[in-house]
PDB file of N, CA and C in Angstrom:
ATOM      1  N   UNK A   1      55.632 -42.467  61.679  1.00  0.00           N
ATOM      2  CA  UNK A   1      54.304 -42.209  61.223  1.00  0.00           C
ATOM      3  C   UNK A   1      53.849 -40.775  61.442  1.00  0.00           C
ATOM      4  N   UNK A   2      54.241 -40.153  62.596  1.00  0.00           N
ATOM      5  CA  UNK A   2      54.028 -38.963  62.712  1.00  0.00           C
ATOM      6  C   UNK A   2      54.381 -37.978  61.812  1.00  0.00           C
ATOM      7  N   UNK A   3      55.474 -38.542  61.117  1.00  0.00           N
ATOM      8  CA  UNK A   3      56.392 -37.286  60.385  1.00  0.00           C
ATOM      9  C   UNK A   3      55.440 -37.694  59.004  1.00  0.00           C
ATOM     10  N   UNK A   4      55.178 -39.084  58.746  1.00  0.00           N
ATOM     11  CA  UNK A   4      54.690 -38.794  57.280  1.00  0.00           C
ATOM     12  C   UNK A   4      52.636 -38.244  57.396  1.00  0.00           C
ATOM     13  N   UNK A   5      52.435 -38.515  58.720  1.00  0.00           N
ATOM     14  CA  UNK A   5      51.089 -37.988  58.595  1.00  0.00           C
ATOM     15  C   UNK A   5      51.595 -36.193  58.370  1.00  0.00           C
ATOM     16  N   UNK A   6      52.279 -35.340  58.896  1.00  0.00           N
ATOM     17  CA  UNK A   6      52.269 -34.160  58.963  1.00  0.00           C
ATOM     18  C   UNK A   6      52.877 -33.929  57.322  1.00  0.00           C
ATOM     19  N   UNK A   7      53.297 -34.589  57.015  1.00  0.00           N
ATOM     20  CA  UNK A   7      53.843 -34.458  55.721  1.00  0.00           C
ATOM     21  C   UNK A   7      52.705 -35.175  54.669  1.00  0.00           C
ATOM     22  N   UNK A   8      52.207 -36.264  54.971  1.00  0.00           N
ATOM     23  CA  UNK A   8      50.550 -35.608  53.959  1.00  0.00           C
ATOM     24  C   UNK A   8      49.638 -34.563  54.334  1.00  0.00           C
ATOM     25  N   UNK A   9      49.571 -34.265  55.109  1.00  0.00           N
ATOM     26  CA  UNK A   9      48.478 -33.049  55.661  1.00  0.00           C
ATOM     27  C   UNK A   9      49.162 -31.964  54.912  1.00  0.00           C
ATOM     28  N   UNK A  10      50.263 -31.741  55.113  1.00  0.00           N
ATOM     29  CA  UNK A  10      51.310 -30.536  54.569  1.00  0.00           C
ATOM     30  C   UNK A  10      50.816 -30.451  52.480  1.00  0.00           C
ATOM     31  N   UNK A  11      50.744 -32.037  52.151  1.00  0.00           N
ATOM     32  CA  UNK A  11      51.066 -32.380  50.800  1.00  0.00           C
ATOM     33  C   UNK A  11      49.212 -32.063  50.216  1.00  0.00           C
ATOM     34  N   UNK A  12      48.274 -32.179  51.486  1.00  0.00           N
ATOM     35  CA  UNK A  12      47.110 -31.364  50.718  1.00  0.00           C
ATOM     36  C   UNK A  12      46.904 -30.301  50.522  1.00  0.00           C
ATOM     37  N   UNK A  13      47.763 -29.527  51.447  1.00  0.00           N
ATOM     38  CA  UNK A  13      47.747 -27.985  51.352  1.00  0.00           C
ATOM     39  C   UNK A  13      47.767 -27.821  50.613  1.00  0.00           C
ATOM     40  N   UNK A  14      48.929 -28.254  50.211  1.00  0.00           N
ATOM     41  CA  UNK A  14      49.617 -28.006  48.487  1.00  0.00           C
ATOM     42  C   UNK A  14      48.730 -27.918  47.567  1.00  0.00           C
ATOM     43  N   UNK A  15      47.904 -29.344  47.336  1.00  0.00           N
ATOM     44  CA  UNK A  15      47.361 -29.859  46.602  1.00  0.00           C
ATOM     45  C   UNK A  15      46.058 -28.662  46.256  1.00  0.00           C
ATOM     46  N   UNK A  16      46.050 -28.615  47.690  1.00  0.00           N
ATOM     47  CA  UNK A  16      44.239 -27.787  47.676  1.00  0.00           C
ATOM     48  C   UNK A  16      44.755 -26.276  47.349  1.00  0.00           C
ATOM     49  N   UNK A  17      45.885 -25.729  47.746  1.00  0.00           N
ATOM     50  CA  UNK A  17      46.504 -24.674  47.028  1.00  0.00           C
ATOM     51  C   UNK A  17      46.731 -24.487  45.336  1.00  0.00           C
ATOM     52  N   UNK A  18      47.301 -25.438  44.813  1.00  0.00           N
ATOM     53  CA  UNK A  18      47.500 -25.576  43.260  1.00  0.00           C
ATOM     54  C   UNK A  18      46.023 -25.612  43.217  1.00  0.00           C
ATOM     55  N   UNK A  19      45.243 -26.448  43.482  1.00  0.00           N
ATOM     56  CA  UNK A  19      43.735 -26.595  42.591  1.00  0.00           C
ATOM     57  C   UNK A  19      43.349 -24.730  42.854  1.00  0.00           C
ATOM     58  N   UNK A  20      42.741 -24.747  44.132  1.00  0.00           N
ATOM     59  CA  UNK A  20      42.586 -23.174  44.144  1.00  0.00           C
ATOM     60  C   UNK A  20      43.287 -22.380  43.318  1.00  0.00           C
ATOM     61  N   UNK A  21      44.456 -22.267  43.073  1.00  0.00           N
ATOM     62  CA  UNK A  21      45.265 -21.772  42.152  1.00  0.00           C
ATOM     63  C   UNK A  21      44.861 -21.789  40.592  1.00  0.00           C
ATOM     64  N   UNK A  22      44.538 -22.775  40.226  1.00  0.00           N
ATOM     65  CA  UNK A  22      44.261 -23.021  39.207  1.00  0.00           C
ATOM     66  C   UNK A  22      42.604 -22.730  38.723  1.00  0.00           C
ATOM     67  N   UNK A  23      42.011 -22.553  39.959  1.00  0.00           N
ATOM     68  CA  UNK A  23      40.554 -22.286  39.564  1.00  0.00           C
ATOM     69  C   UNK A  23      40.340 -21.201  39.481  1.00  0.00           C
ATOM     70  N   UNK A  24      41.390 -20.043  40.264  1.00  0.00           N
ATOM     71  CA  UNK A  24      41.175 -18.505  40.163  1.00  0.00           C
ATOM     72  C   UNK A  24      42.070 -18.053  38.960  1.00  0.00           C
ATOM     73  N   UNK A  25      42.761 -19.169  38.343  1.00  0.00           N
ATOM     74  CA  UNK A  25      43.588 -18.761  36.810  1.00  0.00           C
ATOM     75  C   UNK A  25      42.508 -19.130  36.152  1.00  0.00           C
ATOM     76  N   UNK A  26      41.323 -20.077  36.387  1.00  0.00           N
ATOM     77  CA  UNK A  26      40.151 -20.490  35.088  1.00  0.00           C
ATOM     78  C   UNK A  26      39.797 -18.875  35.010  1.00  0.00           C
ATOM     79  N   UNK A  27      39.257 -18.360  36.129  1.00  0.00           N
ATOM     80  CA  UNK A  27      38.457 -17.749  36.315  1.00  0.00           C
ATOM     81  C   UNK A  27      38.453 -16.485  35.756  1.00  0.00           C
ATOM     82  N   UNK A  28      39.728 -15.694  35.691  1.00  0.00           N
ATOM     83  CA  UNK A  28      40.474 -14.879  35.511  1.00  0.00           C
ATOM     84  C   UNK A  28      40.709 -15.026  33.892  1.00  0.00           C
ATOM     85  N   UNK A  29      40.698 -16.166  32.979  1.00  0.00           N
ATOM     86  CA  UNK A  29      40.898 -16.699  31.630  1.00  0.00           C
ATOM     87  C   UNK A  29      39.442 -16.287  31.010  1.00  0.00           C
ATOM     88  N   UNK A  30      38.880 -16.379  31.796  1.00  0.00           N
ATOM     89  CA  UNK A  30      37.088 -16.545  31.363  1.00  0.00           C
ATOM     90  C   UNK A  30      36.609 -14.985  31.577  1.00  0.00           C
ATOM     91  N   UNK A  31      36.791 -14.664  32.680  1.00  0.00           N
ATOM     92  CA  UNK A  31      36.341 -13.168  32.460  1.00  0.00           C
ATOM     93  C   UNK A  31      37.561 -12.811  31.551  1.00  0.00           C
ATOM     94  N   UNK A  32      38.697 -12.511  31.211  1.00  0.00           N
ATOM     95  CA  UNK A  32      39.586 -12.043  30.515  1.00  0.00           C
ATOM     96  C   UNK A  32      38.749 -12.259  28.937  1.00  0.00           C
ATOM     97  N   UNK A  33      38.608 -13.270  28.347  1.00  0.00           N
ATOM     98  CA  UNK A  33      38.802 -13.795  26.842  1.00  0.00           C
ATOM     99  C   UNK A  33      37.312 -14.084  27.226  1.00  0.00           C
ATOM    100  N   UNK A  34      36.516 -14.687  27.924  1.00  0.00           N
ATOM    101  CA  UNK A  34      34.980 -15.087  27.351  1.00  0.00           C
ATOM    102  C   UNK A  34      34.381 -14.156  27.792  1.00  0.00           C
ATOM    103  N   UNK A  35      33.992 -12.768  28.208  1.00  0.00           N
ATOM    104  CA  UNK A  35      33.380 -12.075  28.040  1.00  0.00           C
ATOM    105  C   UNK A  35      33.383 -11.231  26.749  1.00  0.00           C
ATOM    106  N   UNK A  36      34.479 -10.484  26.240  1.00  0.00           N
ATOM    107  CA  UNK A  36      34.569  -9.922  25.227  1.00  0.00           C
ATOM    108  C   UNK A  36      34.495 -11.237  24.127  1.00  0.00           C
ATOM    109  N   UNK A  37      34.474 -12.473  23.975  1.00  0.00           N
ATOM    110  CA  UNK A  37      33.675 -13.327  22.687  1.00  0.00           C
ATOM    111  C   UNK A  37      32.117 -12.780  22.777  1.00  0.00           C
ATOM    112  N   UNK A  38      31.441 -13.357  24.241  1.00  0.00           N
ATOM    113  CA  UNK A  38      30.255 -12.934  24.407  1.00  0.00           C
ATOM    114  C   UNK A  38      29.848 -11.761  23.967  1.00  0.00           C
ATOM    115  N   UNK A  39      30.687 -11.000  23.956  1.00  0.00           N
ATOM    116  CA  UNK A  39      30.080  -9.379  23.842  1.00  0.00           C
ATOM    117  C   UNK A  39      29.709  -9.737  22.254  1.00  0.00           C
ATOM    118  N   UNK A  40      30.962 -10.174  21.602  1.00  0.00           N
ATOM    119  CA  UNK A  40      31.272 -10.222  19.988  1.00  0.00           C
ATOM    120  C   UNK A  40      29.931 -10.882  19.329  1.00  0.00           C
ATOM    121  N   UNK A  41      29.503 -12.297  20.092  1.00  0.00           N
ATOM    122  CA  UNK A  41      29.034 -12.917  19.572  1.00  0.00           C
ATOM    123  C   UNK A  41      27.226 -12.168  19.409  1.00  0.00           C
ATOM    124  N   UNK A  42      26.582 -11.745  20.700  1.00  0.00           N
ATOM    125  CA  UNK A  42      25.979 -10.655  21.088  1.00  0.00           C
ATOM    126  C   UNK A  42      25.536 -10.008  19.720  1.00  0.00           C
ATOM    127  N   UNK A  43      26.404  -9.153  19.565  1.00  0.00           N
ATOM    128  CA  UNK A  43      26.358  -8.523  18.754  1.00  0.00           C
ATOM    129  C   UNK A  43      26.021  -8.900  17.194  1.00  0.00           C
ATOM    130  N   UNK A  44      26.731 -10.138  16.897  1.00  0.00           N
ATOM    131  CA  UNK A  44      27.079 -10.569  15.392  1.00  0.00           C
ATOM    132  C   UNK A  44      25.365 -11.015  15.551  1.00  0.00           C
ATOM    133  N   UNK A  45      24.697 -11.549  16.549  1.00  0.00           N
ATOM    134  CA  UNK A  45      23.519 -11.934  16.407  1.00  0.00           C
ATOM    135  C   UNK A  45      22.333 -10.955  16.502  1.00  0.00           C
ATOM    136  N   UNK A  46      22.601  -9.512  16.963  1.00  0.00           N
ATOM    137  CA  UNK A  46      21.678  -7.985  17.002  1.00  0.00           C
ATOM    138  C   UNK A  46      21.693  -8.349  15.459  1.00  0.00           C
ATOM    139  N   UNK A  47      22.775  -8.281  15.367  1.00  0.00           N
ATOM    140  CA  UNK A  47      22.989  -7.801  13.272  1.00  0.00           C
ATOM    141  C   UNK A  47      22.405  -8.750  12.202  1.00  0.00           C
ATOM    142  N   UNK A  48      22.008  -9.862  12.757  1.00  0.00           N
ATOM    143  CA  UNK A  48      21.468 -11.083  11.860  1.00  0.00           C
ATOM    144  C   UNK A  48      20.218 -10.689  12.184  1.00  0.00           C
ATOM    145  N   UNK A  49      19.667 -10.491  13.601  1.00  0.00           N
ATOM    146  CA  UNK A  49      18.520 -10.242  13.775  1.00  0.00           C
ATOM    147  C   UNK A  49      17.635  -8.844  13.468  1.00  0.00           C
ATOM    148  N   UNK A  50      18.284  -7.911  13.169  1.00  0.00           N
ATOM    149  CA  UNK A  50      18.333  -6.843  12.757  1.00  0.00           C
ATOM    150  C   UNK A  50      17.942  -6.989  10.631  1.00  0.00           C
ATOM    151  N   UNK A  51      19.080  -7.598  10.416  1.00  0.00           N
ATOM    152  CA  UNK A  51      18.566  -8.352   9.071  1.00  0.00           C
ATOM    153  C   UNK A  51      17.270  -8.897   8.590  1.00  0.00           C
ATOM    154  N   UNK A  52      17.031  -9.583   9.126  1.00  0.00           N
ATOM    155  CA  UNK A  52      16.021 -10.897   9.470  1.00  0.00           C
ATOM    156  C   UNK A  52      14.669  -9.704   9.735  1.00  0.00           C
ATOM    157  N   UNK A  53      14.892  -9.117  10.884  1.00  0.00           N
ATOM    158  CA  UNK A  53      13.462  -7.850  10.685  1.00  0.00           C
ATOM    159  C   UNK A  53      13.678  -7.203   9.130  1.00  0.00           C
ATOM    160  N   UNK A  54      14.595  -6.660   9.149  1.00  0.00           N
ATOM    161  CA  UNK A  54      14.401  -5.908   7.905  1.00  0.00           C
ATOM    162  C   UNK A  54      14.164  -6.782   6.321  1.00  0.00           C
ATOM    163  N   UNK A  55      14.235  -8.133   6.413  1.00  0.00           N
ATOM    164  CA  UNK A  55      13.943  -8.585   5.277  1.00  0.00           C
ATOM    165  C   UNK A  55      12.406  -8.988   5.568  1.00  0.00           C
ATOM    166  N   UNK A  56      12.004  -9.025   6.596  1.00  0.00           N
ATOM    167  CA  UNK A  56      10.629  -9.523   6.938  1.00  0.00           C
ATOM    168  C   UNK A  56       9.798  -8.092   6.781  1.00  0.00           C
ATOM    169  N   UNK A  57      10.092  -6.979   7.297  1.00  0.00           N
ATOM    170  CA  UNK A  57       9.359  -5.485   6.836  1.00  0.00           C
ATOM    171  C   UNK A  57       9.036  -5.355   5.511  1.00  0.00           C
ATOM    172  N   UNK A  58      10.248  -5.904   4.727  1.00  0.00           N
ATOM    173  CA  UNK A  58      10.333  -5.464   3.331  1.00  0.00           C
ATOM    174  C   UNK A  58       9.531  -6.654   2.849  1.00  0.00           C
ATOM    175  N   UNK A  59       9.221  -8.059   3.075  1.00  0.00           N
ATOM    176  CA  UNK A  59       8.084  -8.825   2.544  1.00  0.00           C
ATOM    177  C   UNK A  59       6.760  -7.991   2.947  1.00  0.00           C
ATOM    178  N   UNK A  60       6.459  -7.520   4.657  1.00  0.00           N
ATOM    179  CA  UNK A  60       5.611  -7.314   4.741  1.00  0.00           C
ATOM    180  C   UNK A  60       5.482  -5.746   3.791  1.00  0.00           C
ATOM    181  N   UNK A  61       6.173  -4.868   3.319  1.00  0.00           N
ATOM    182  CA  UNK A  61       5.643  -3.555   2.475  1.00  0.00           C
ATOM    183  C   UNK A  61       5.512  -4.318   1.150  1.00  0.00           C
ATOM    184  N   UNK A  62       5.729  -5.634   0.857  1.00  0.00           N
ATOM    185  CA  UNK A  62       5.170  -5.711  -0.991  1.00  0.00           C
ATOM    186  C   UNK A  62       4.188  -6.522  -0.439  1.00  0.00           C
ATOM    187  N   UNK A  63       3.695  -6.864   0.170  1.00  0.00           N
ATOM    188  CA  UNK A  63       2.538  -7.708   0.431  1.00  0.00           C
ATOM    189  C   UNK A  63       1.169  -6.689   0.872  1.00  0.00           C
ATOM    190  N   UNK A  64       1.605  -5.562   1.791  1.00  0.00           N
ATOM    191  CA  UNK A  64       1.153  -4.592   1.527  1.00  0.00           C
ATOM    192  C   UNK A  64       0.353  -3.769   0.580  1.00  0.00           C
ATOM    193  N   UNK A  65       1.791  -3.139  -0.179  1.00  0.00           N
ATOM    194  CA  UNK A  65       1.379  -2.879  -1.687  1.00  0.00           C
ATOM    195  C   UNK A  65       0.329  -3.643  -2.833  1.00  0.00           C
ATOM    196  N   UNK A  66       0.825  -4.507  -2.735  1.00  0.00           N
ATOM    197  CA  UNK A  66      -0.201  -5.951  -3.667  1.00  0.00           C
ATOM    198  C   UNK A  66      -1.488  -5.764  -2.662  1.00  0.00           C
ATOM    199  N   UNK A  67      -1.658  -5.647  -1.857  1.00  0.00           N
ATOM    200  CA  UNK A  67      -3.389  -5.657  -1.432  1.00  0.00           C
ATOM    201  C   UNK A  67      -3.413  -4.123  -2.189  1.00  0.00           C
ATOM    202  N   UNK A  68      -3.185  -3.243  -1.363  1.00  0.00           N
ATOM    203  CA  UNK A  68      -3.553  -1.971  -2.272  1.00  0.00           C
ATOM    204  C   UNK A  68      -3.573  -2.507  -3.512  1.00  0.00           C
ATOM    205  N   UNK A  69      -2.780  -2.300  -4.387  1.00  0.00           N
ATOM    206  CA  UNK A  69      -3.431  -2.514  -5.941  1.00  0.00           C
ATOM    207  C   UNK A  69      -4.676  -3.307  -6.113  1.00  0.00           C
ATOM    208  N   UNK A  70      -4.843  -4.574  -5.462  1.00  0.00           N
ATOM    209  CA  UNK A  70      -5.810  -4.932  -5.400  1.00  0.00           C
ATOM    210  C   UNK A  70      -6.802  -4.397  -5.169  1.00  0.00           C
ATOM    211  N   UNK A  71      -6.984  -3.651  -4.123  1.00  0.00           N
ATOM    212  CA  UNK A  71      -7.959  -2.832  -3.701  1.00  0.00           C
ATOM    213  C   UNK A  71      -8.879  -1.966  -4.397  1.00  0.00           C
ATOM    214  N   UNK A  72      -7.474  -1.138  -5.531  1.00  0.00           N
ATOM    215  CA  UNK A  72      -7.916  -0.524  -6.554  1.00  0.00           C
ATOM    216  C   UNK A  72      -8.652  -0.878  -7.928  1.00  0.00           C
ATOM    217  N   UNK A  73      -8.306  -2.141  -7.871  1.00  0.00           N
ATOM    218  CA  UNK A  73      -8.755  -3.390  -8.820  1.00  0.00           C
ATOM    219  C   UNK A  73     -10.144  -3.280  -8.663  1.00  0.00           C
ATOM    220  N   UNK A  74     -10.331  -3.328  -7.372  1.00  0.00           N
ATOM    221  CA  UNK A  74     -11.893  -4.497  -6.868  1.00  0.00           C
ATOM    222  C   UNK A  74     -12.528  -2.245  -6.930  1.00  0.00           C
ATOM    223  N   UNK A  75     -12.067  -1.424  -6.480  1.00  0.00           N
ATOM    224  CA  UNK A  75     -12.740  -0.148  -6.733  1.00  0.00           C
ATOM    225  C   UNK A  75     -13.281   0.403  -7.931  1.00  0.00           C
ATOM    226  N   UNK A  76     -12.269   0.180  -8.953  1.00  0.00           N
ATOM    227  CA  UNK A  76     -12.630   0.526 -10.006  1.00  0.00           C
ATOM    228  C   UNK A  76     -13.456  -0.366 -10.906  1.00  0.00           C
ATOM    229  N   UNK A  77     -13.603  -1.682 -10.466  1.00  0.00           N
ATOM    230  CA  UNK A  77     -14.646  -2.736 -10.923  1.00  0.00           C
ATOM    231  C   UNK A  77     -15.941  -2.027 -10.473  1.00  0.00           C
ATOM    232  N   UNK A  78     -15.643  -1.964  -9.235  1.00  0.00           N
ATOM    233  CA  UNK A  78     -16.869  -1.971  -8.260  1.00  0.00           C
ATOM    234  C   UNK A  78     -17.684  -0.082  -9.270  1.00  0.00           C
ATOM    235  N   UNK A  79     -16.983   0.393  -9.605  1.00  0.00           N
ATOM    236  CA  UNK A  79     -16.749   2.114 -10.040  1.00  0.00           C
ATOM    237  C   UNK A  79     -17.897   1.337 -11.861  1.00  0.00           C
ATOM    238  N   UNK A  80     -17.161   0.652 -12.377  1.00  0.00           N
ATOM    239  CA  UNK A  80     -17.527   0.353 -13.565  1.00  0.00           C
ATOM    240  C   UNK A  80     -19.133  -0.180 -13.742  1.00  0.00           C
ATOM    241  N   UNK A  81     -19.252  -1.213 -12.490  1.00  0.00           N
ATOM    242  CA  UNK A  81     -20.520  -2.261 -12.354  1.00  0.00           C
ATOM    243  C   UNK A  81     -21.224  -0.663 -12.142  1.00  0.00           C
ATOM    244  N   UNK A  82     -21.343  -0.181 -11.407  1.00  0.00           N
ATOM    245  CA  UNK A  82     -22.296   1.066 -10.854  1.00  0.00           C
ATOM    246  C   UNK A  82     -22.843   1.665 -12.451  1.00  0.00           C
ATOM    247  N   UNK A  83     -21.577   1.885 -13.221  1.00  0.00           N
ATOM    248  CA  UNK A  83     -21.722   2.750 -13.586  1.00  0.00           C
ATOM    249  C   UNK A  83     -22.807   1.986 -14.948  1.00  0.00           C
ATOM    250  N   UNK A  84     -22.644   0.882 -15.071  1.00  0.00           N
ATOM    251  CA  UNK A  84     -23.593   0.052 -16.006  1.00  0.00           C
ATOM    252  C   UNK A  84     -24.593  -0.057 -15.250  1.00  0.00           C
ATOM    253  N   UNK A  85     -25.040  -0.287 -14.490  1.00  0.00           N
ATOM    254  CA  UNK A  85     -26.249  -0.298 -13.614  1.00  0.00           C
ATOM    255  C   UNK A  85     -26.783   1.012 -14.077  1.00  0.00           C
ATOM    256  N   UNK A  86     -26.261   2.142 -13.916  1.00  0.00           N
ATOM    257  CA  UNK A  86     -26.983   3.204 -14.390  1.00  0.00           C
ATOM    258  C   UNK A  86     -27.721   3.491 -15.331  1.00  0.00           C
ATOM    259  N   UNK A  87     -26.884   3.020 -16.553  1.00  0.00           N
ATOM    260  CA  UNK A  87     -26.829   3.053 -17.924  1.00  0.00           C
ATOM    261  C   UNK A  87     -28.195   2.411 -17.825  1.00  0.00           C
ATOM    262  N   UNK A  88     -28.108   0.731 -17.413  1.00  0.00           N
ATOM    263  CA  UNK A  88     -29.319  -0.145 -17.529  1.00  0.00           C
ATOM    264  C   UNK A  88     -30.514   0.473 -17.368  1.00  0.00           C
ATOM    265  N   UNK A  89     -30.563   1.302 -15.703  1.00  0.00           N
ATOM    266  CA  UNK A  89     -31.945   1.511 -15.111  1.00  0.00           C
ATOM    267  C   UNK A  89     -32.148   2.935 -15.928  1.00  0.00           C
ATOM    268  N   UNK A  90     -31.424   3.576 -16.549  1.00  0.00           N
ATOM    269  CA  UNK A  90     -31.499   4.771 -17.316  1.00  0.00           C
ATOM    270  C   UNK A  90     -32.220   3.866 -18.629  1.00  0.00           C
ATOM    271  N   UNK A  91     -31.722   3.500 -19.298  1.00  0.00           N
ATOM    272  CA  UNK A  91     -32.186   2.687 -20.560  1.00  0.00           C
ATOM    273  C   UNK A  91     -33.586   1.937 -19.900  1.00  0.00           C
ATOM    274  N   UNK A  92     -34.047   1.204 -19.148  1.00  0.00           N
ATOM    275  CA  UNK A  92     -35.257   0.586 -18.394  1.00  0.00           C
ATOM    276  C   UNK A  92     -36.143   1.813 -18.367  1.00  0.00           C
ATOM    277  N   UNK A  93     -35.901   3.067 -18.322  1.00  0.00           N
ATOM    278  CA  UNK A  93     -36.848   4.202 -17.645  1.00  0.00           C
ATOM    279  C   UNK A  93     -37.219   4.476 -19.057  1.00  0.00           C
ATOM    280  N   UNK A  94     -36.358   4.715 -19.673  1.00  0.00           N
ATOM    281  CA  UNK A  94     -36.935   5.385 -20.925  1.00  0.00           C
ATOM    282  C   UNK A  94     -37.606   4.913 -21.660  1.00  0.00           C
ATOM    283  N   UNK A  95     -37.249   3.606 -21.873  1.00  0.00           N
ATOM    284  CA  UNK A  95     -38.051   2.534 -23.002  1.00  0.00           C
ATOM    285  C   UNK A  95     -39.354   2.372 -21.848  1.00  0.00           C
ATOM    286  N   UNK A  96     -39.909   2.193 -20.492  1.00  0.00           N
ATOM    287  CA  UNK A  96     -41.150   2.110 -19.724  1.00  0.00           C
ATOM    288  C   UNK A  96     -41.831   3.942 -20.567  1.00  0.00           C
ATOM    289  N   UNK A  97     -40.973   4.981 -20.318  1.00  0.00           N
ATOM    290  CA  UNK A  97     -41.810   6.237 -21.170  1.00  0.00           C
ATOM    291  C   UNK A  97     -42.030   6.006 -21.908  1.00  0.00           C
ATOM    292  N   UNK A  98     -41.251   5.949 -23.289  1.00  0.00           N
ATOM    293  CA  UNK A  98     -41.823   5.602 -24.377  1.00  0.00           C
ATOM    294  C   UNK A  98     -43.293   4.837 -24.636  1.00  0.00           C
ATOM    295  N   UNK A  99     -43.348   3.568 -23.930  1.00  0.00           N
ATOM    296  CA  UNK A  99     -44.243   2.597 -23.772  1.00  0.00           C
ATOM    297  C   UNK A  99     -45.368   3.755 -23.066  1.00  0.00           C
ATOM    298  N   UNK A 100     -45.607   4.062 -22.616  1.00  0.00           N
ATOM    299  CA  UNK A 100     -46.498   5.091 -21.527  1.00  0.00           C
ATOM    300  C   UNK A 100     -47.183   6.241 -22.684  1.00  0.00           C
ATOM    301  N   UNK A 101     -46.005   6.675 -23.026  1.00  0.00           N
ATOM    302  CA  UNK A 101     -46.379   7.470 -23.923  1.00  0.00           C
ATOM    303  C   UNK A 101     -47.073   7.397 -25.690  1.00  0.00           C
ATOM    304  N   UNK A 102     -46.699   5.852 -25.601  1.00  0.00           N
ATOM    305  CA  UNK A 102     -47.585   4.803 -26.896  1.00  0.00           C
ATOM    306  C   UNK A 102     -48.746   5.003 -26.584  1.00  0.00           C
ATOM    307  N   UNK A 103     -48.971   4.520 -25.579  1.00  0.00           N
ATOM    308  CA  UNK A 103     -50.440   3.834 -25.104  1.00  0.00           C
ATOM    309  C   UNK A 103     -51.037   5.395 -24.633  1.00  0.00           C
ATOM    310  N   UNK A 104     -50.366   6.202 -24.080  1.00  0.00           N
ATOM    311  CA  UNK A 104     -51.323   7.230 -23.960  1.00  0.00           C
ATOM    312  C   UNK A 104     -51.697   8.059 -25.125  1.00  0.00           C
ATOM    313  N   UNK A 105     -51.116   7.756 -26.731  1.00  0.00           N
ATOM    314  CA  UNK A 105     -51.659   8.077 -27.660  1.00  0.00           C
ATOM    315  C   UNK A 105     -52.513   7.612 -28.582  1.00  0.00           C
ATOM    316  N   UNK A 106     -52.561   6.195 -28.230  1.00  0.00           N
ATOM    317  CA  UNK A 106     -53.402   5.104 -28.544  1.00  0.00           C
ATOM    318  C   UNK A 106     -54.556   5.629 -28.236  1.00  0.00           C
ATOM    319  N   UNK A 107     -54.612   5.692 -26.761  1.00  0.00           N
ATOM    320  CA  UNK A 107     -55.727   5.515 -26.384  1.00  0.00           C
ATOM    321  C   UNK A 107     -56.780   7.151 -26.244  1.00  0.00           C
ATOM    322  N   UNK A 108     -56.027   8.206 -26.790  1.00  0.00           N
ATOM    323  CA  UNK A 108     -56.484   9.405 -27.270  1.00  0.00           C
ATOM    324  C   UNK A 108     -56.755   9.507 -28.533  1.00  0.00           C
TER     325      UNK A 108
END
């Protein structure tokens, strides 16, 4: 019994040696090959995301643009209404002279 207890004790060494062994070969596999994926992958996703802004800038400059034009829309309306308003209270003034100037010959 003695010889086979020292000879399992001996047989975990082993055991706990290979596993250790094998966990500093994971380890060594993973920094080796999964860092440089990581790096890769990293990257492939800057570049999608990088995309992704730049297609979203470029909605936001025509959405942009389209208000401006608009803008110019609602200015030059706004430019036109004025400018009939004028016309109106210009046309209102003259026809009140005229009238003014009836009656002040009437009545001379």
């Amino acid at each position: 019994m003695v010889i086979s207890a020292n000879l399992v004790s001996e047989m975990i060494y082993y055991e706990l040696a290979i596993l250790g062994g094998i966990f500093i070969l994971a380890l060594v596999a993973l920094a080796s090959f999964g860092r440089p994926m990581a790096e890769a992958y990293a990257e492939k996703v800057k570049l999608e995301s990088r995309e992704a802004g730049s297609e979203k800038t470029i909605k936001l400059e025509k959405r942009v643009e389209e208000l401006e034009k608009q803008l110019d829309q609602v200015t030059s309306q706004m430019l036109q209404m004025q400018e009939t308003l004028e016309f109106t209270s210009n046309l209102v003034d003259s026809k009140i002279h005229l009238k003014q100037d009836r009656s002040e010959k009437e009545s001379a």
